[in-house]
Protein backbone atom coordinates (compact mmCIF):
# COMPACT_ATOMS: atom_id res chain seq x y z
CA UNK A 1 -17.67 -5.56 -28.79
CA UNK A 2 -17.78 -2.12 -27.47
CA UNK A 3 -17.01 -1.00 -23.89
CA UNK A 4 -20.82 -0.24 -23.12
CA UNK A 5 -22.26 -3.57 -24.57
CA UNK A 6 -19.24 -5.67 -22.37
CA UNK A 7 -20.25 -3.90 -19.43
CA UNK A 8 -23.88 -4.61 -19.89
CA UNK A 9 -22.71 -8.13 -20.50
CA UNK A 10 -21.10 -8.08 -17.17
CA UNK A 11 -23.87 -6.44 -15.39
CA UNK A 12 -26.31 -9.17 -16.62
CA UNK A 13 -23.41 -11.84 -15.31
CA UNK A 14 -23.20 -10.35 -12.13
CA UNK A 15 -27.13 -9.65 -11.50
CA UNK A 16 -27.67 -13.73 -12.14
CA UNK A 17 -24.76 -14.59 -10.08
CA UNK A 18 -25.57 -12.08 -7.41
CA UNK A 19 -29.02 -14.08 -7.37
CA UNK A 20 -27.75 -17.66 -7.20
CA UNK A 21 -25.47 -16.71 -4.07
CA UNK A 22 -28.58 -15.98 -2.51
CA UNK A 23 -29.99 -19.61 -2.87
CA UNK A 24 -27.78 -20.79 -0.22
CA UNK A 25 -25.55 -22.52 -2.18
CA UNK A 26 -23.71 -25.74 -0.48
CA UNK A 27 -19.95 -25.34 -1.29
CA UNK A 28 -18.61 -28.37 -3.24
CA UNK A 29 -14.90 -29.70 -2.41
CA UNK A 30 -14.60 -30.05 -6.38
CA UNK A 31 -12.66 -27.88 -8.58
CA UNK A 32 -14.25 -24.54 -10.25
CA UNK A 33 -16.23 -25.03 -12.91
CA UNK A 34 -15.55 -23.70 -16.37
CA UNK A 35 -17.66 -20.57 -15.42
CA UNK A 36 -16.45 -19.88 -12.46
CA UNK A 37 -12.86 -19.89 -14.51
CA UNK A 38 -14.51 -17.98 -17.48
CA UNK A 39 -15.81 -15.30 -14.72
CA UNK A 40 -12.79 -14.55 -13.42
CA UNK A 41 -11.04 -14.03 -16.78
CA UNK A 42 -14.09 -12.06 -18.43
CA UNK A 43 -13.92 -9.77 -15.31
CA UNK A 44 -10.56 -8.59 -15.59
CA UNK A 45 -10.80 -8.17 -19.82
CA UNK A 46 -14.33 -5.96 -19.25
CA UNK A 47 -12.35 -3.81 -16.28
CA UNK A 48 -9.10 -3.86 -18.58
CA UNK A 49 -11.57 -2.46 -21.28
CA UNK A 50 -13.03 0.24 -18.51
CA UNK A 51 -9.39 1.43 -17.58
CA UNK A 52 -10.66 0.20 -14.24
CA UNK A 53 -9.14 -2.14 -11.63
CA UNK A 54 -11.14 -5.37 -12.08
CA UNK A 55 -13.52 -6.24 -9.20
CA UNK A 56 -12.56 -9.85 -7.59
CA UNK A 57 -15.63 -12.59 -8.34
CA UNK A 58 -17.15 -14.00 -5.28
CA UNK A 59 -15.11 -16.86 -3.14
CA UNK A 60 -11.99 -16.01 -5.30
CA UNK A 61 -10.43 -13.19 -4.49
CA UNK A 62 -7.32 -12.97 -2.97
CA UNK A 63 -6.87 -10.17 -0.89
CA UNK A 64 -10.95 -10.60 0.77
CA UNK A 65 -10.22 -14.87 1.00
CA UNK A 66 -9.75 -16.14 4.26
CA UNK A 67 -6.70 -18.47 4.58
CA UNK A 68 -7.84 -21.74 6.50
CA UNK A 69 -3.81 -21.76 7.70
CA UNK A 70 -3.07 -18.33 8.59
CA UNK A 71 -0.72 -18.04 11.34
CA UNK A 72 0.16 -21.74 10.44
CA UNK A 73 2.59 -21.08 7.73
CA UNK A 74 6.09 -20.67 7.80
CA UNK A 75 8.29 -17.26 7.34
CA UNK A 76 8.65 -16.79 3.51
CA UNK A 77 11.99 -17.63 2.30
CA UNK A 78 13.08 -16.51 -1.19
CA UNK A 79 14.32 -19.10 -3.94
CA UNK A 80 16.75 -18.02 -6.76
CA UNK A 81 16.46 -19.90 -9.90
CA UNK A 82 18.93 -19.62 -12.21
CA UNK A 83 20.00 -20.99 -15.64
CA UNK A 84 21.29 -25.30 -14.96
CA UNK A 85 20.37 -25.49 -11.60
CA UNK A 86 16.69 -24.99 -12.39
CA UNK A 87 17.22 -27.61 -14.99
CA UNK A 88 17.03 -30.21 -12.62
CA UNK A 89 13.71 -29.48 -11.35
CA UNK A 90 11.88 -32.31 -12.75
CA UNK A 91 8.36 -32.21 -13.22
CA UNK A 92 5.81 -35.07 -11.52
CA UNK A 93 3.38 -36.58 -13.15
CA UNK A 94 -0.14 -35.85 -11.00
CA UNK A 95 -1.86 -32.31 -11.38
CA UNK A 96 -2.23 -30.50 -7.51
CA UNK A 97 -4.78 -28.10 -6.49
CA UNK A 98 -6.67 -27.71 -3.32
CA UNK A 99 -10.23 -27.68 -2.42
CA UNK A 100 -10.64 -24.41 -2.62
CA UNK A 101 -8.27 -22.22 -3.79
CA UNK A 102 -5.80 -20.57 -1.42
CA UNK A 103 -4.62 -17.21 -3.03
CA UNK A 104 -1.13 -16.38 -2.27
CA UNK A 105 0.63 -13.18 -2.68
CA UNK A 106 4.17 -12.84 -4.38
CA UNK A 107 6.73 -10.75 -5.27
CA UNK A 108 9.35 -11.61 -8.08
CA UNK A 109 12.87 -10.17 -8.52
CA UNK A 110 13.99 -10.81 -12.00
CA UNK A 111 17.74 -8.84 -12.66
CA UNK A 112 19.98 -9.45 -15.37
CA UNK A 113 21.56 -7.33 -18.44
CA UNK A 114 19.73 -4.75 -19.05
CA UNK A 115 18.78 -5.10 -23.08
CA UNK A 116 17.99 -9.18 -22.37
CA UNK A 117 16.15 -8.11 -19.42
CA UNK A 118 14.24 -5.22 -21.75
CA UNK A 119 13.66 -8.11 -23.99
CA UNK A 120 12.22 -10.71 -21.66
CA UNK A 121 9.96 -7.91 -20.51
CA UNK A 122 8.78 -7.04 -23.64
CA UNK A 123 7.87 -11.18 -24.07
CA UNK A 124 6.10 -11.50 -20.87
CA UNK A 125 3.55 -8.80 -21.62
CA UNK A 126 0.30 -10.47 -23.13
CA UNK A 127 -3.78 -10.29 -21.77
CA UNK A 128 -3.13 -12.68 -18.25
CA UNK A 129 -5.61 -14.59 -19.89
CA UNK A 130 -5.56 -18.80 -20.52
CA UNK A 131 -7.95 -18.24 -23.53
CA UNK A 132 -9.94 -22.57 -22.77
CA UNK A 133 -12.86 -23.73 -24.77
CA UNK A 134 -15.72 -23.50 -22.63
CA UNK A 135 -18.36 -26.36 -22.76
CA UNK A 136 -21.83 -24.02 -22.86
CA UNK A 137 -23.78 -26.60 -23.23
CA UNK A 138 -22.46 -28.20 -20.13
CA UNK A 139 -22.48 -25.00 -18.13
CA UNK A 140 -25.97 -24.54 -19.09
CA UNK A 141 -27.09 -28.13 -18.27
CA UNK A 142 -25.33 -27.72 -15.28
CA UNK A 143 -27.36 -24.68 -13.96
CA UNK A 144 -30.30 -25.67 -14.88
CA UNK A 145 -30.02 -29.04 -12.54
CA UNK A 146 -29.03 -26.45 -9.78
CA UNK A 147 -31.70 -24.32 -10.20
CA UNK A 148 -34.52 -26.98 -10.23
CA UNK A 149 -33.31 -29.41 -7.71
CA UNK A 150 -31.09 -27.19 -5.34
CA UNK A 151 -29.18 -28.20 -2.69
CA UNK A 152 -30.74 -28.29 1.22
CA UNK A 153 -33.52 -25.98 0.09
CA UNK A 154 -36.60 -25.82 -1.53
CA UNK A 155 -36.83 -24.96 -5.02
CA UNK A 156 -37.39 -21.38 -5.65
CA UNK A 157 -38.31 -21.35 -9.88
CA UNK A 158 -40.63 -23.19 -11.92
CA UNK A 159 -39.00 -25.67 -14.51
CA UNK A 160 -39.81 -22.96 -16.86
CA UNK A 161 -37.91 -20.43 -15.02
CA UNK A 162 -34.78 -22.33 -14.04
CA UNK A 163 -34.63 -23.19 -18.19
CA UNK A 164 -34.95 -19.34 -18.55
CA UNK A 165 -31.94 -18.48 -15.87
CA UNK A 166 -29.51 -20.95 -17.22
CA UNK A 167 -29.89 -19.71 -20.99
CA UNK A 168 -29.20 -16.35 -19.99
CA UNK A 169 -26.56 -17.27 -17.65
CA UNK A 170 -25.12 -19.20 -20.46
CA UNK A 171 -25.25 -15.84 -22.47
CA UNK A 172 -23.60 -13.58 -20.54
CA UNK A 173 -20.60 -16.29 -19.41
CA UNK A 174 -20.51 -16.54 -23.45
CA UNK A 175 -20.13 -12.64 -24.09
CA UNK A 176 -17.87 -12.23 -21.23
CA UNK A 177 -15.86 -15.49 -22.28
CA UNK A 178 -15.42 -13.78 -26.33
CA UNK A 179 -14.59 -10.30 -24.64
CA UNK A 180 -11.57 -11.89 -22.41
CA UNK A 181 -10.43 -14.30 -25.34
CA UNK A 182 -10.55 -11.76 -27.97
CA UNK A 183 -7.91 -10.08 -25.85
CA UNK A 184 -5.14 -12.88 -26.07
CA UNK A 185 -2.59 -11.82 -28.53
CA UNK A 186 -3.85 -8.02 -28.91
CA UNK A 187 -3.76 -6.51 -25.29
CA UNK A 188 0.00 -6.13 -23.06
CA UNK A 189 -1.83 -5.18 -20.05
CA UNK A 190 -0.50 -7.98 -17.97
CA UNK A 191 3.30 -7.54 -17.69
CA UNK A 192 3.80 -10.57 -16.41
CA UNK A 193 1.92 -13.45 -18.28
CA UNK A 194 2.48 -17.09 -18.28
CA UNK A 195 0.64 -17.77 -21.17
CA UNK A 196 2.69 -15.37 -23.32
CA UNK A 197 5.67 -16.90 -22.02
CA UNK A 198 4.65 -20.65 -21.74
CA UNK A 199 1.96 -20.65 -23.89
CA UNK A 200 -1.00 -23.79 -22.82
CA UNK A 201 -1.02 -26.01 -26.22
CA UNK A 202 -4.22 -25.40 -27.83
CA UNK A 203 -5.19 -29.23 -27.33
CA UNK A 204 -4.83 -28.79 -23.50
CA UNK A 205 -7.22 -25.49 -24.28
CA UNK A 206 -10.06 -27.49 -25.94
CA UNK A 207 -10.22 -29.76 -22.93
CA UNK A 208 -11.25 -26.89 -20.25
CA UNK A 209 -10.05 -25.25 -17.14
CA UNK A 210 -11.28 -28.10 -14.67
CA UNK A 211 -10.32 -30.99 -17.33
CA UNK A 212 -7.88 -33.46 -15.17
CA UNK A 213 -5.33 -33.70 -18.31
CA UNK A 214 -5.30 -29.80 -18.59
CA UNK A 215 -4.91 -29.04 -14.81
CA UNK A 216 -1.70 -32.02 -15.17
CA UNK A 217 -0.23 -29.71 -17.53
CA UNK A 218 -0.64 -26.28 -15.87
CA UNK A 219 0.84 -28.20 -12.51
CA UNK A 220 3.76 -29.95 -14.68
CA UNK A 221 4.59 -27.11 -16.64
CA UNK A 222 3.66 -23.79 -14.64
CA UNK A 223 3.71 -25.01 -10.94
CA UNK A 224 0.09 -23.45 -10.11
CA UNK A 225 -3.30 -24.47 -11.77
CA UNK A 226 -5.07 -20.64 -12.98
CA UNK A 227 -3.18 -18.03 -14.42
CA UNK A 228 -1.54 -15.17 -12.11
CA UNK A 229 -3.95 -12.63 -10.36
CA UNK A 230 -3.52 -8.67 -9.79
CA UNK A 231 -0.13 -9.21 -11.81
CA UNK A 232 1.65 -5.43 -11.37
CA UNK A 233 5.39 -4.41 -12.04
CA UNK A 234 6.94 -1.93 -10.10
CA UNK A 235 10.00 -0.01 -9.53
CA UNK A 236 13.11 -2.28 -8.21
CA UNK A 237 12.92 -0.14 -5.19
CA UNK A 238 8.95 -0.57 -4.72
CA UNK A 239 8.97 -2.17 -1.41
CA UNK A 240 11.54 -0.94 0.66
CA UNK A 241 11.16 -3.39 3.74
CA UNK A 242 11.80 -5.84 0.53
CA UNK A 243 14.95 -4.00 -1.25
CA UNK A 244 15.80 -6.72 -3.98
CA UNK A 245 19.85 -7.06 -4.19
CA UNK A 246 21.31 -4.32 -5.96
CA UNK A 247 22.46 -5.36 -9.75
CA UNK A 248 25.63 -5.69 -10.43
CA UNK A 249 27.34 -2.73 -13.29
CA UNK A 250 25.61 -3.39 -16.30
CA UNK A 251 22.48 -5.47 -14.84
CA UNK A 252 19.30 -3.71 -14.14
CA UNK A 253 16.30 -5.37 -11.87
CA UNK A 254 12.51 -5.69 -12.66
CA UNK A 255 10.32 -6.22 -9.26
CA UNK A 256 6.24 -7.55 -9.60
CA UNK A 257 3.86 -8.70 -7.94
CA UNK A 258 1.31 -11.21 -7.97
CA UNK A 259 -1.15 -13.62 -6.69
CA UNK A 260 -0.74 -17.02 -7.66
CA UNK A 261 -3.02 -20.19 -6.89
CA UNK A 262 -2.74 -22.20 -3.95
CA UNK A 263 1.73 -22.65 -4.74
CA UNK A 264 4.31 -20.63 -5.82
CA UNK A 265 4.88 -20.96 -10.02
CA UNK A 266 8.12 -22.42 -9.34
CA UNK A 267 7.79 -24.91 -12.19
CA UNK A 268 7.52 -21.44 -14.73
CA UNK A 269 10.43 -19.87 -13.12
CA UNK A 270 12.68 -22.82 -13.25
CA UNK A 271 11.58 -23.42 -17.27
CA UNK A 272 12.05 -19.48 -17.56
CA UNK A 273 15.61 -19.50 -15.77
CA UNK A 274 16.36 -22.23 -18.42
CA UNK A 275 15.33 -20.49 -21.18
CA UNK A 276 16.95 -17.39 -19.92
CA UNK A 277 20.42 -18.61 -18.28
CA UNK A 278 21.25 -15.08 -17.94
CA UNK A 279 18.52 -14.18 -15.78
CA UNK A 280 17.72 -14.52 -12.32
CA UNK A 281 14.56 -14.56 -11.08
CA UNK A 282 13.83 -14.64 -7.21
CA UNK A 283 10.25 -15.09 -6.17
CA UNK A 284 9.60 -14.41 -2.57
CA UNK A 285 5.86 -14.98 -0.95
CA UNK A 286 4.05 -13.24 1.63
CA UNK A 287 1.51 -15.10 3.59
CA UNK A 288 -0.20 -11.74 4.56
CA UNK A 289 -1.96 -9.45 2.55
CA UNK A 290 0.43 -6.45 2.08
C-alpha cells in the first residue's frame, strides 16, 4: 500500500470515528475492543509511513489522559533488574488491566558491555506493533448494534445507514490493520519493542487483543497488557535532572523512554535481565508528564 492510499485509509478511519464520538457515547468499564487496539497500532504504522509523529487516538493517549490518581501516587523509585535475581520473579496466574487505561511514562537505563549492549539494541528494534487477528466480522456486528440502538439517545441513522457505517468502518480498521501488520518484521522504527524481544505466540495472536487468555499472557509474560507507546532512545545523558549512573570502563549506557499501560513492564525486564545476565536494566517512572 502506498503512503497516499494509507493516509486516505486513515482519513476515512478518523472521519467515521470523529462522527461516532459525537453520538454521545456512554463509556463502558470493559476492555478496548479489537478496534480500538487495531486504531492505535494502524495510527502509528500510517504516521511511521508519513515520517510524521503519530497523532494519539481519542481516550488513549498518554500525555492528553487525565490520571484519576494524580497527586495520589507515590515518588517514583527506580528498580534494577539484573541477571538471577530477576529470576525469581515469578509470574501469577490472572491477567490485570484497569478500566480504563492509565498511561504511564518511563524511562529505562539499560548499561552493560558495550558490543552485548550494541547487540541487544540491534534485537530490540522491530515495528512496536503486536501484529493480533482481528475479528471483522465481530467489529462490524458490533457497530452496527451501536449505531441502531445507541446508548441514552435516540437513534440518529436508518437501519440502512447504520449497515452502511459499520461496513465502511470495518474497511478502513481492515486497511489500517494490513498497513500496521505488514510492518512487523520489515520496519526498526521502534527501538525498543517487546514483541521483537518477547515475541506474543501466534496462538495467543489469533485469539485478539481483548481475548482473556491473550491479555493472561501479555500480564504473565510482559507485565503490562498493550505494547509500549511513544517508545524513543536517547542519549545516556538525555535528561540531566535524571543522569543514569555512569558505566563502569568498558560498559556503555542506552537511556529510552516510554509509555507503558496502566504498570511498569517489570515482568519483560526481569525475563530480559535473565536472558541478558550481563545487562542491567533500570526502569524508573514518572507520574507526570515530562
Amino acid at each position: 500500500m502506498t503512503c497516499a492510499a494509507a493516509t486516505r485509509a486513515s482519513a476515512t478511519a478518523d472521519a467515521l470515528l470523529d462522527w461516532l464520538r459525537t453520538q454521545r457515547r456512554a463509556v463502558s468499564a470493559g476492555s478496548p475492543t479489537p478496534a480500538d487496539a487495531a486504531g492505535l497500532e494502524e495510527n502509528a504504522a500510517v504516521a511511521a509511513e508519513a515520517g510524521t509523529e503519530p497523532a494519539p487516538a481519542a481516550d488513549t493517549s498518554p500525555a492528553g489522559r487525565p490520571r484519576p490518581d494524580d497527586g495520589v501516587r507515590a515518588a517514583p523509585t527506580a528498580t534494577r533488574f539484573h541477571g538471577a535475581d530477576a529470576a525469581r520473579a515469578a509470574p501469577r496466574a490472572a491477567p490485570l488491566r484497569l478500566d480504563h487505561t492509565d498511561w504511564l511514562h518511563h524511562r529505562l537505563t539499560v548499561t552493560g558491555p558495550d558490543a552485548l549492549l550494541t547487540a541487544f539494541r540491534q534485537a530490540a528494534a522491530g515495528a512496536g506493533i503486536i501484529p493480533w487477528h482481528l475479528d471483522l466480522d465481530r467489529i462490524e456486528e458490533d457497530m452496527f448494534n451501536f449505531l441502531v440502538a445507541p446508548p441514552r439517545q435516540p437513534r440518529t441513522l436508518s437501519v440502512a445507514g447504520a449497515g452502511i457505517v459499520a461496513g465502511r468502518l470495518r474497511e478502513a480498521v481492515s486497511r489500517r490493520h494490513d498497513l500496521a501488520v505488514a510492518r512487523v518484521g520489515n520496519s526498526l522504527a521502534c527501538p525498543f519493542d517487546l514483541h521483537a524481544l518477547l515475541p506474543v505466540p501466534g496462538d495467543m495472536l489469533r485469539l485478539g487483543p481483548d481475548h482473556p487468555d491473550a491479555l493472561g499472557w501479555l500480564w504473565e509474560q510482559w507485565g503490562t497488557t498493550q505494547a509500549l507507546r511513544h517508545v524513543s532512545a536517547q542519549a545516556a545523558d538525555g535528561n540531566p535532572a535524571c543522569p543514569p549512573p555512569p558505566p563502569a570502563p568498558g560498559e556503555a549506557a542506552w537511556q529510552l523512554t516510554f509509555w507503558s499501560a496502566d504498570w511498569t513492564p517489570w515482568r519483560a525486564l526481569a525475563a530480559l535481565a535473565v536472558r541478558w545476565p550481563a545487562l542491567r536494566f533500570e526502569p524508573l517512572p514518572s507520574y507526570a508528564v515530562p
